[in-house]
PDB file of N, CA and C in Angstrom:
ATOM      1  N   UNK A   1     -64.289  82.031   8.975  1.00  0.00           N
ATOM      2  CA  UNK A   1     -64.540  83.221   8.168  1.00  0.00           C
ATOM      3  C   UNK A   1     -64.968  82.768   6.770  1.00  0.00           C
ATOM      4  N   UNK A   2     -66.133  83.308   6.262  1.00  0.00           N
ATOM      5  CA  UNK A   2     -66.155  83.126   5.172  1.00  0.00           C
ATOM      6  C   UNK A   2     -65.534  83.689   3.677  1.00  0.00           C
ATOM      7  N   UNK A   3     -65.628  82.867   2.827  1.00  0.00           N
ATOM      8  CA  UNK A   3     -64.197  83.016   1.537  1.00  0.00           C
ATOM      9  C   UNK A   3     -65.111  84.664   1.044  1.00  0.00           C
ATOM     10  N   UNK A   4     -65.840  85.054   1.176  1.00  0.00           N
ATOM     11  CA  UNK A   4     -65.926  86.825   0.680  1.00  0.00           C
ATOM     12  C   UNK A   4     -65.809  87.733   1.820  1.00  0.00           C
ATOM     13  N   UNK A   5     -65.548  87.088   2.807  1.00  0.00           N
ATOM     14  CA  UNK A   5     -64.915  88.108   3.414  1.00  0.00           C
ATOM     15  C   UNK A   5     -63.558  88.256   3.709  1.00  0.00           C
ATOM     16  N   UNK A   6     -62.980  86.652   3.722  1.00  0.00           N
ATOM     17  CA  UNK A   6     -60.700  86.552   3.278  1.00  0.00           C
ATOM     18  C   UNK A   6     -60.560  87.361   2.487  1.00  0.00           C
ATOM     19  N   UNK A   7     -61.350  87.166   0.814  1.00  0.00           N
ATOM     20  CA  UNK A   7     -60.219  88.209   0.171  1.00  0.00           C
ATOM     21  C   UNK A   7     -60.822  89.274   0.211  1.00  0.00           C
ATOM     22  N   UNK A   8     -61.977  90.118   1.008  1.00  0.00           N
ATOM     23  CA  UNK A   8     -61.746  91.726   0.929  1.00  0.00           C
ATOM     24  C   UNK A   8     -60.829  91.865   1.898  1.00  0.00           C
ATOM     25  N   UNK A   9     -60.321  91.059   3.132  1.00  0.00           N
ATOM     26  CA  UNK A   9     -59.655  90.888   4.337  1.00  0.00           C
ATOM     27  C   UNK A   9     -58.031  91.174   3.481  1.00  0.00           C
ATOM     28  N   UNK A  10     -57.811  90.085   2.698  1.00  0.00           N
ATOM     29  CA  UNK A  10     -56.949  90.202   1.832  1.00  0.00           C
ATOM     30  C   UNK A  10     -56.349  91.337   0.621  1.00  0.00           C
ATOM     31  N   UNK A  11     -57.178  91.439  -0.169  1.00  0.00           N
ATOM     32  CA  UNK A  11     -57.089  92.985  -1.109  1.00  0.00           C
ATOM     33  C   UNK A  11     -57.309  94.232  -0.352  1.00  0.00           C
ATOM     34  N   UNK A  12     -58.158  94.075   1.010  1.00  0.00           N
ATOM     35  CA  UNK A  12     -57.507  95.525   1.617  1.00  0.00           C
ATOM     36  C   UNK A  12     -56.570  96.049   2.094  1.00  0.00           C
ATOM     37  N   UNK A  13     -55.627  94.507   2.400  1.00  0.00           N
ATOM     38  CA  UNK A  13     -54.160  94.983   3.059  1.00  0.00           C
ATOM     39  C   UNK A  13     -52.998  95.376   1.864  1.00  0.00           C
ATOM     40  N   UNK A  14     -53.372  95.038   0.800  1.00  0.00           N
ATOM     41  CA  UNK A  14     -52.777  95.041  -0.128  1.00  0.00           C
ATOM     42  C   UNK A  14     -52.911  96.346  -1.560  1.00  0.00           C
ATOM     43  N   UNK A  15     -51.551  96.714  -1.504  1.00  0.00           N
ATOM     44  CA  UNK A  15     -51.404  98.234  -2.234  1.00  0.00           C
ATOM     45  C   UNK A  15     -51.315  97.447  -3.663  1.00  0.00           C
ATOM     46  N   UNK A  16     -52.432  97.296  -4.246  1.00  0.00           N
ATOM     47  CA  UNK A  16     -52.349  97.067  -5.798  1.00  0.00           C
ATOM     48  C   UNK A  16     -52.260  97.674  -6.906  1.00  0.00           C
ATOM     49  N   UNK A  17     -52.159  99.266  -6.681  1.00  0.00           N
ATOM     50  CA  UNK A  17     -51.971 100.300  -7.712  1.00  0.00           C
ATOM     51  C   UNK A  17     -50.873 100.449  -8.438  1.00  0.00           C
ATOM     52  N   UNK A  18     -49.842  99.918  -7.835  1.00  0.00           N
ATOM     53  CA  UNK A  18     -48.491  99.910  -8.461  1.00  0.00           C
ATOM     54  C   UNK A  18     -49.024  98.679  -9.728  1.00  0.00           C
ATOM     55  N   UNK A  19     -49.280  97.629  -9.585  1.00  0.00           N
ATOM     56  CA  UNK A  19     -48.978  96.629 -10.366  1.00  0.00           C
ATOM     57  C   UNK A  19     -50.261  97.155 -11.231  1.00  0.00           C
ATOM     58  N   UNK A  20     -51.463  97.375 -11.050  1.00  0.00           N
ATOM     59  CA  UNK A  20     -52.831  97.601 -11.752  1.00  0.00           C
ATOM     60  C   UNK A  20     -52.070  98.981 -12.583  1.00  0.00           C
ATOM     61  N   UNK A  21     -51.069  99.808 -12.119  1.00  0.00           N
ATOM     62  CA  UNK A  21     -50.923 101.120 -13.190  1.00  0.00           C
ATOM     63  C   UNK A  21     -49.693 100.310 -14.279  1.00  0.00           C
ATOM     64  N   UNK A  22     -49.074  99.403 -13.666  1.00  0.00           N
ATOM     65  CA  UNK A  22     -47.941  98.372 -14.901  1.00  0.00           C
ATOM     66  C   UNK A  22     -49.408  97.761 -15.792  1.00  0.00           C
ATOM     67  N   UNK A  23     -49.820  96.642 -15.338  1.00  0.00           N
ATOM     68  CA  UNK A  23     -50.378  96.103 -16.239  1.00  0.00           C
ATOM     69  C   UNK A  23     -51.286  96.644 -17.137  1.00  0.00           C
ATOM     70  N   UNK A  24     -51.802  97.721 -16.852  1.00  0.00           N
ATOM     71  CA  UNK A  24     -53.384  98.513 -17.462  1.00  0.00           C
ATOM     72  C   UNK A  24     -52.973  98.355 -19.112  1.00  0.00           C
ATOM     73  N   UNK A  25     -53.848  98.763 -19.884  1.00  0.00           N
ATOM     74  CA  UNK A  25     -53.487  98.768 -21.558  1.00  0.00           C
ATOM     75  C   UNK A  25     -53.495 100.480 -21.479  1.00  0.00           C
ATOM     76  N   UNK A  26     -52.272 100.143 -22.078  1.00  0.00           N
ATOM     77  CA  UNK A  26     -51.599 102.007 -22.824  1.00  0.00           C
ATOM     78  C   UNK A  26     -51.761 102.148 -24.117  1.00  0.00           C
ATOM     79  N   UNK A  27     -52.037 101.251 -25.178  1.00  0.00           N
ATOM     80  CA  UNK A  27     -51.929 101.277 -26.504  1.00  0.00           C
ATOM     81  C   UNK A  27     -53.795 100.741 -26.986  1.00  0.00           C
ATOM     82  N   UNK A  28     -53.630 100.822 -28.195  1.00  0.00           N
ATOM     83  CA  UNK A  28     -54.504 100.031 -29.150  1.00  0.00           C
ATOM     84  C   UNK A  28     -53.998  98.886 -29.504  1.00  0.00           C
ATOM     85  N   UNK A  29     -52.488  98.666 -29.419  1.00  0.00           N
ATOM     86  CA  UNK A  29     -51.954  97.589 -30.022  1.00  0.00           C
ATOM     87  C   UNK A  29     -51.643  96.486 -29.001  1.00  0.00           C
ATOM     88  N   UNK A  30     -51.487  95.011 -29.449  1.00  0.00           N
ATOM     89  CA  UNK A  30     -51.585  93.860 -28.447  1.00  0.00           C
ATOM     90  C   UNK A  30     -52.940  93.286 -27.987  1.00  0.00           C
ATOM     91  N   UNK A  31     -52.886  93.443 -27.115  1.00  0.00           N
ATOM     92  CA  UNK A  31     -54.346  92.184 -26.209  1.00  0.00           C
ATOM     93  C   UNK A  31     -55.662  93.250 -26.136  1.00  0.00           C
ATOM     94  N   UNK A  32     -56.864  92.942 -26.409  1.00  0.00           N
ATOM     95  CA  UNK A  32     -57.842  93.497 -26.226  1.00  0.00           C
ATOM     96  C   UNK A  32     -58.141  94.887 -25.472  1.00  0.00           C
ATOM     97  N   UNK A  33     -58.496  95.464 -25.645  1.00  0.00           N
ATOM     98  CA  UNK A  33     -58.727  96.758 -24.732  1.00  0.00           C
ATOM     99  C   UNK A  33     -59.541  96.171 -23.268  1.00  0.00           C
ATOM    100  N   UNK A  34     -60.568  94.913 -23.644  1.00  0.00           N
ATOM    101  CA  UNK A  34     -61.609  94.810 -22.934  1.00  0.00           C
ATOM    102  C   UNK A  34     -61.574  93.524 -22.176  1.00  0.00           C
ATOM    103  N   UNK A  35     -60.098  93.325 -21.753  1.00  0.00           N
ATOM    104  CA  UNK A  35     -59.377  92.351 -20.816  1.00  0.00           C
ATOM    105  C   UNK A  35     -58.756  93.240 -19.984  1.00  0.00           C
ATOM    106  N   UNK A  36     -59.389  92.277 -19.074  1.00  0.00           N
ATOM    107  CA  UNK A  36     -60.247  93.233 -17.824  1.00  0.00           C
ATOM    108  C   UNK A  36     -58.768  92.707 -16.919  1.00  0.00           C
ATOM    109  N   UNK A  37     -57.517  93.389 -16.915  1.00  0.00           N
ATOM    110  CA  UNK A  37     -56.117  93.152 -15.700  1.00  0.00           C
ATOM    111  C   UNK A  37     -56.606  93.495 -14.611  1.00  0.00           C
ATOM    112  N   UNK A  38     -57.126  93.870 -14.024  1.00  0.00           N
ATOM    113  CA  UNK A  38     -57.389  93.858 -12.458  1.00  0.00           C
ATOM    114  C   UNK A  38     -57.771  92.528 -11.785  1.00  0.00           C
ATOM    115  N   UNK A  39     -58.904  92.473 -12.583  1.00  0.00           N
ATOM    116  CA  UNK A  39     -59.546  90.972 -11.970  1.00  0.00           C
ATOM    117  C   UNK A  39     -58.955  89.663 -12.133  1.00  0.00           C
ATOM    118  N   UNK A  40     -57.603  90.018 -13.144  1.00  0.00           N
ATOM    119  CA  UNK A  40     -56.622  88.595 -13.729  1.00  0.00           C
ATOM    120  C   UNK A  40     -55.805  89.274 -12.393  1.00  0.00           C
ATOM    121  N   UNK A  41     -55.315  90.058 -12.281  1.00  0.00           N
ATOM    122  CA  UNK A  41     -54.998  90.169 -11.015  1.00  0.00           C
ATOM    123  C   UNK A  41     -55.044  89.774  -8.962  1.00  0.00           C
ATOM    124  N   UNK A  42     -56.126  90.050  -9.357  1.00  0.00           N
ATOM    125  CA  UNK A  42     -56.993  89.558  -7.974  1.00  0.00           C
ATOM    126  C   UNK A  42     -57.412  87.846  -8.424  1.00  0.00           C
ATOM    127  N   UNK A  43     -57.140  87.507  -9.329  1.00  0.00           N
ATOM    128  CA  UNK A  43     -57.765  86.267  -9.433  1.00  0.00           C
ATOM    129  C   UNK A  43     -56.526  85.314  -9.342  1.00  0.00           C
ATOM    130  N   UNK A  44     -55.289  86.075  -9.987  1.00  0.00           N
ATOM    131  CA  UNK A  44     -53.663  85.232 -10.022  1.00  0.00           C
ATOM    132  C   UNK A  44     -53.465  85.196  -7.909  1.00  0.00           C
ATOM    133  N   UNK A  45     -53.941  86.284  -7.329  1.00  0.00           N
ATOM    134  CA  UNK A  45     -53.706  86.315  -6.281  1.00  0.00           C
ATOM    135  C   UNK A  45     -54.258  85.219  -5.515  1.00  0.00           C
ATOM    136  N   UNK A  46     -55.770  85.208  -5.520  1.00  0.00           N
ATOM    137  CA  UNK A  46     -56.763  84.144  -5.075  1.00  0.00           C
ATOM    138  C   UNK A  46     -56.115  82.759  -5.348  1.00  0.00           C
ATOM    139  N   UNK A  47     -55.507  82.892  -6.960  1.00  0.00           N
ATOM    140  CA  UNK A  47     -54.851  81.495  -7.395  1.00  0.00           C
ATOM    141  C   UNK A  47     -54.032  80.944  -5.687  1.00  0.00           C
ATOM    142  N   UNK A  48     -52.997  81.374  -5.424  1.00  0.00           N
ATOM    143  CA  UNK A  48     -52.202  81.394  -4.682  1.00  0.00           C
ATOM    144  C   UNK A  48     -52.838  80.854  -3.239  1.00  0.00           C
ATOM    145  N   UNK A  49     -53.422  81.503  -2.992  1.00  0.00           N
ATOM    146  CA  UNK A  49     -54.281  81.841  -1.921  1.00  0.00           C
ATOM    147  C   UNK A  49     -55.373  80.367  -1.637  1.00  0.00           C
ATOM    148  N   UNK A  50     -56.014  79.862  -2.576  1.00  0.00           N
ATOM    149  CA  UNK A  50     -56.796  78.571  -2.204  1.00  0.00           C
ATOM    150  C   UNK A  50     -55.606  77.537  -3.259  1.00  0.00           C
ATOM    151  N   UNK A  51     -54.963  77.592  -3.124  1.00  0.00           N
ATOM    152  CA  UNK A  51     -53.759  76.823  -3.727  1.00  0.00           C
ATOM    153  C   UNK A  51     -53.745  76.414  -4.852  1.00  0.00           C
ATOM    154  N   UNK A  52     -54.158  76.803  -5.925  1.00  0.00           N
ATOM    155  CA  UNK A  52     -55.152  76.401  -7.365  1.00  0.00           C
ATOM    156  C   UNK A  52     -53.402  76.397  -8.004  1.00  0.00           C
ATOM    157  N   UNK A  53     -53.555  74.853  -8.861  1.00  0.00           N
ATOM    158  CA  UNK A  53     -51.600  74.990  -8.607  1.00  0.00           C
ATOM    159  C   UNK A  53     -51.354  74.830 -10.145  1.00  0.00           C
ATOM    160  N   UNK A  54     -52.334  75.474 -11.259  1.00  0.00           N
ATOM    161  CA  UNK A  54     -51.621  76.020 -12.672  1.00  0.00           C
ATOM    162  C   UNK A  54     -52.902  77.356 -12.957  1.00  0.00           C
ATOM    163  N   UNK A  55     -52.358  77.934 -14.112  1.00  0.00           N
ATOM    164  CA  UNK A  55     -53.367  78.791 -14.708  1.00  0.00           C
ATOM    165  C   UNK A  55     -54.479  78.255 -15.238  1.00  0.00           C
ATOM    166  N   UNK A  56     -54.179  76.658 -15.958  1.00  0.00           N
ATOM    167  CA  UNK A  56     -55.432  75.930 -16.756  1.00  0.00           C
ATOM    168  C   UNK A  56     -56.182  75.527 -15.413  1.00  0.00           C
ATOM    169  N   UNK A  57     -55.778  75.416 -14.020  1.00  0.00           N
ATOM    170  CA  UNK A  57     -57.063  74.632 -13.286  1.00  0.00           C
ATOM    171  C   UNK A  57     -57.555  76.090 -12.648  1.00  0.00           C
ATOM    172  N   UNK A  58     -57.065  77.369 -12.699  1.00  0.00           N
ATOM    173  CA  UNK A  58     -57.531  78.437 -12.251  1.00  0.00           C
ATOM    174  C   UNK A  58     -59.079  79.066 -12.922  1.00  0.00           C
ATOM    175  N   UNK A  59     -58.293  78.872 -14.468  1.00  0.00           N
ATOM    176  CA  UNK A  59     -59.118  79.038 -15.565  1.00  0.00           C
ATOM    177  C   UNK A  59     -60.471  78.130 -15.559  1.00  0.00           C
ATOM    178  N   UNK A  60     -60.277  76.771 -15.120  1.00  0.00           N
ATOM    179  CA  UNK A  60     -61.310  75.983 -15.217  1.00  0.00           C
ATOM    180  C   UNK A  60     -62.583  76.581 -13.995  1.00  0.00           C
ATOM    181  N   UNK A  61     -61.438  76.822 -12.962  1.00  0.00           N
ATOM    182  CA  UNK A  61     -62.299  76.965 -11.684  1.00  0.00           C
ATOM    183  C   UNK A  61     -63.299  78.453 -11.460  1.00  0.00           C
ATOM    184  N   UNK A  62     -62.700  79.531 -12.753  1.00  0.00           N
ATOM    185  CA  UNK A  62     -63.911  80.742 -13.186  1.00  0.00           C
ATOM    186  C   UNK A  62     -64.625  80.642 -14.092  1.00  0.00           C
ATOM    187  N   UNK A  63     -64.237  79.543 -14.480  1.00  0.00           N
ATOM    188  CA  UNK A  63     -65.165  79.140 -15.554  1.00  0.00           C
ATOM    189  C   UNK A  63     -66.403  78.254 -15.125  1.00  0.00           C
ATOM    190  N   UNK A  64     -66.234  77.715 -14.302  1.00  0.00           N
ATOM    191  CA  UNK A  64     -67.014  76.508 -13.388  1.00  0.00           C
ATOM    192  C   UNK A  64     -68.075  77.038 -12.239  1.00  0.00           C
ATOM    193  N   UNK A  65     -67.258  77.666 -11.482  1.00  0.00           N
ATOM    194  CA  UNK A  65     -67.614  78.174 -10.247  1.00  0.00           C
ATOM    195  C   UNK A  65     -68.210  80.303 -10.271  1.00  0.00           C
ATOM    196  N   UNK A  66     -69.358  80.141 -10.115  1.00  0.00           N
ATOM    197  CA  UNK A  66     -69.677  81.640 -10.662  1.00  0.00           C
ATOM    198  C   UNK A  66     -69.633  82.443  -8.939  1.00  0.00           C
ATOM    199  N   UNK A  67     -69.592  82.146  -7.843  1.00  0.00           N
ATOM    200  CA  UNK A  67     -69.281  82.787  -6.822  1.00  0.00           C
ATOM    201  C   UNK A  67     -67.953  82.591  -6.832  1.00  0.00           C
ATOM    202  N   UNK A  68     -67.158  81.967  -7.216  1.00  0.00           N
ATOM    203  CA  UNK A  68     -65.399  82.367  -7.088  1.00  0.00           C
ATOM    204  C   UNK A  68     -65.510  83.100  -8.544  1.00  0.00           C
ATOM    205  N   UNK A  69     -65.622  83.279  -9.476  1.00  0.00           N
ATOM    206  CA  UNK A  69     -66.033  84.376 -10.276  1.00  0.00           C
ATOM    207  C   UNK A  69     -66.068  85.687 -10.260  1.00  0.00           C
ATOM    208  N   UNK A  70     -67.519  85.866  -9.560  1.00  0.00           N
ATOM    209  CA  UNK A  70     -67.834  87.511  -8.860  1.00  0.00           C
ATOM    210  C   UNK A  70     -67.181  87.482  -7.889  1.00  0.00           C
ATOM    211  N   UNK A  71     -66.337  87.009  -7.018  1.00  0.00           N
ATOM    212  CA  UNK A  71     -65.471  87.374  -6.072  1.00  0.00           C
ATOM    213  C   UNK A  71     -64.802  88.426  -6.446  1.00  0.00           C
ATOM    214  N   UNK A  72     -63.760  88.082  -7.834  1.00  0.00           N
ATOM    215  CA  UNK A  72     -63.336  88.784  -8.273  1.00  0.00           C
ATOM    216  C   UNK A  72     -63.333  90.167  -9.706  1.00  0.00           C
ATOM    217  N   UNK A  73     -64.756  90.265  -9.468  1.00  0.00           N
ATOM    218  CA  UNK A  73     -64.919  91.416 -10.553  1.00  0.00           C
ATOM    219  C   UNK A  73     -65.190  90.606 -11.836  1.00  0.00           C
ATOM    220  N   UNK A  74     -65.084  89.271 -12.262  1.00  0.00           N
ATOM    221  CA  UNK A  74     -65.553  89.664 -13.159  1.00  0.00           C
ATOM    222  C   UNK A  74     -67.260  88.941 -13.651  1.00  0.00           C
ATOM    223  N   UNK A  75     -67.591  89.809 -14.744  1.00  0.00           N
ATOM    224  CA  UNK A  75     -69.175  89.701 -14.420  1.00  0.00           C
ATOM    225  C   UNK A  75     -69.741  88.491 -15.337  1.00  0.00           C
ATOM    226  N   UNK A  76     -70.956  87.833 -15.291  1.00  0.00           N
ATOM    227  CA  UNK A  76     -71.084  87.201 -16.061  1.00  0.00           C
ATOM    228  C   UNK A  76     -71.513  87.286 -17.412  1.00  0.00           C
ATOM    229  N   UNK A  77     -71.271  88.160 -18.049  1.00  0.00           N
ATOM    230  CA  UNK A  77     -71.324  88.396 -19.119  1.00  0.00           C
ATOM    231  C   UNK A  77     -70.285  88.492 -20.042  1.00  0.00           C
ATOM    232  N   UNK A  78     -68.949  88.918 -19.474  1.00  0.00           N
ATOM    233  CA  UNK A  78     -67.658  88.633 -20.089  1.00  0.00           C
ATOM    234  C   UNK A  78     -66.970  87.385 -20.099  1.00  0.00           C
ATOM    235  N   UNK A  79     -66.529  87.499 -20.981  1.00  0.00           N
ATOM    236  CA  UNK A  79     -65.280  86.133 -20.896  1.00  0.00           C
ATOM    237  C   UNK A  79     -64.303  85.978 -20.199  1.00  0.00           C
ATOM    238  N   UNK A  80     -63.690  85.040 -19.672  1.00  0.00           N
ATOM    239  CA  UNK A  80     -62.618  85.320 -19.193  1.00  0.00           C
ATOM    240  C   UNK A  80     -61.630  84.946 -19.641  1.00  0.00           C
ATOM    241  N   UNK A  81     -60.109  85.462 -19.636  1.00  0.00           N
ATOM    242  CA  UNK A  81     -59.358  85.859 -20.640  1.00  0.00           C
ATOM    243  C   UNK A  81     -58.637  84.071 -20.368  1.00  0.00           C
ATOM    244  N   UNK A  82     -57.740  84.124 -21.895  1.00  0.00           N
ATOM    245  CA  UNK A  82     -57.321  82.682 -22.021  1.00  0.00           C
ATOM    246  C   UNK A  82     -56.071  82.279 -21.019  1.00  0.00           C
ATOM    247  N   UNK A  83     -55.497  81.264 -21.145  1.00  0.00           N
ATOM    248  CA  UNK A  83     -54.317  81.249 -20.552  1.00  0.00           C
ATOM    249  C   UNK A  83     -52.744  81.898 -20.873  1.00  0.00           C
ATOM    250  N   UNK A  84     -52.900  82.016 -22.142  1.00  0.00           N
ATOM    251  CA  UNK A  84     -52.254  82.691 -22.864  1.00  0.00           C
ATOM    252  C   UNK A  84     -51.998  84.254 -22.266  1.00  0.00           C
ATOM    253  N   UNK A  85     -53.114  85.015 -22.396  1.00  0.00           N
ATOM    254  CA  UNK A  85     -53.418  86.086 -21.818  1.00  0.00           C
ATOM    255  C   UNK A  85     -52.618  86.057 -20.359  1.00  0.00           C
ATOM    256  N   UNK A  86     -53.104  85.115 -19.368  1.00  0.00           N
ATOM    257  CA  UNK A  86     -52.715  84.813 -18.271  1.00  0.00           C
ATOM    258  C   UNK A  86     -50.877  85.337 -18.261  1.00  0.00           C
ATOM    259  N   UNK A  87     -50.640  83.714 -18.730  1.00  0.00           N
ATOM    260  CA  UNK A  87     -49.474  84.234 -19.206  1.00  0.00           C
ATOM    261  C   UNK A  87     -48.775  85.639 -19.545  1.00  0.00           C
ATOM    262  N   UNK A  88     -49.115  85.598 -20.246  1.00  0.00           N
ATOM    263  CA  UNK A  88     -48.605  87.440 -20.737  1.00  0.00           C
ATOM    264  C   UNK A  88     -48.616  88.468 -19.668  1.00  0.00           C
ATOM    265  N   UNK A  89     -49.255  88.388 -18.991  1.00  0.00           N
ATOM    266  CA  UNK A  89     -49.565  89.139 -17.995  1.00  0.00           C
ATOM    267  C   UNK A  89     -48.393  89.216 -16.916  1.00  0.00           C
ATOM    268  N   UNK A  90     -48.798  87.405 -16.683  1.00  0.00           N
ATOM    269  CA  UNK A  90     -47.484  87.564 -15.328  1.00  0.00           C
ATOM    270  C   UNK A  90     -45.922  87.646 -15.761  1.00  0.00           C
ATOM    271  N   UNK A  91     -45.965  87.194 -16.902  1.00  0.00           N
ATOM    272  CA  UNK A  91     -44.255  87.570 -17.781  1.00  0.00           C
ATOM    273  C   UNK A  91     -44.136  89.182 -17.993  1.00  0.00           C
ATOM    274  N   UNK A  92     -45.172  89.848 -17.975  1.00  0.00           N
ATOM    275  CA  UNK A  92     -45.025  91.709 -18.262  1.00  0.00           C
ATOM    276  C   UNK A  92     -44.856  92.006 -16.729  1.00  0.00           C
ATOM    277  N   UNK A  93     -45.435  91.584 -15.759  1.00  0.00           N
ATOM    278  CA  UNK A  93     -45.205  91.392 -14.443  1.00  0.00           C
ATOM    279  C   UNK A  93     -43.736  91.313 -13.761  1.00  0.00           C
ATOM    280  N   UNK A  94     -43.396  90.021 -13.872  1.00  0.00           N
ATOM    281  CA  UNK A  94     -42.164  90.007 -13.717  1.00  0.00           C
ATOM    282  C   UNK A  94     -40.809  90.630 -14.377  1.00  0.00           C
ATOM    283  N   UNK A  95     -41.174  91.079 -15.454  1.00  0.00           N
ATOM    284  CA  UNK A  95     -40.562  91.908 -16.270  1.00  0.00           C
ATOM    285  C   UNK A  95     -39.881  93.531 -15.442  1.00  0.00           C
ATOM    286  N   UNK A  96     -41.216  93.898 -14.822  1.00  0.00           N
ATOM    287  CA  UNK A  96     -41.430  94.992 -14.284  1.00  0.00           C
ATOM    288  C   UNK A  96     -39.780  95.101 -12.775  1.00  0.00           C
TER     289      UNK A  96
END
């Protein structure tokens, strides 16, 4: 099977609205409006998934690789968010 069709195989079995309505931005205040949590989402997942075994070699590997990239939403014109960001994310995550 090829890797764009695992993870729609993958994100369709999977109810992500719960965690995408936690993480979304509610405020003006904190992290960018225009950090894009879904696709840090689907991308922390993918992490897992081809075994990518920190956030810095995850980070390297959307940064590197532009079809594992658009896999996950995001486009090439944005940045993708730091590790930091990363971070924050899955600590508001687990928080939850």
């Amino acid at each position: 099977m090829n890797r764009e069709k695992r993870f729609d195989l993958i994100f369709a079995t999977l109810d992500l609205a719960l965690i995408l309505r936690v993480v979304n931005k509610k405020s003006r205040l904190g992290a960018p409006v225009e950090t894009n949590y879904s696709e840090m989402v689907y991308s922390l997942i993918a992490r897992i998934v081809e075994r990518i075994p920190t956030i810095k070699d995850l980070l390297k590997r959307l940064r590197e690789d532009i079809l594992f990239r658009l896999d996950y939403g995001f486009s090439l014109a944005e940045s993708i968010s730091s590790a930091a960001t990363y971070s924050h994310l899955t600590a508001t995550d687990a928080s939850c």
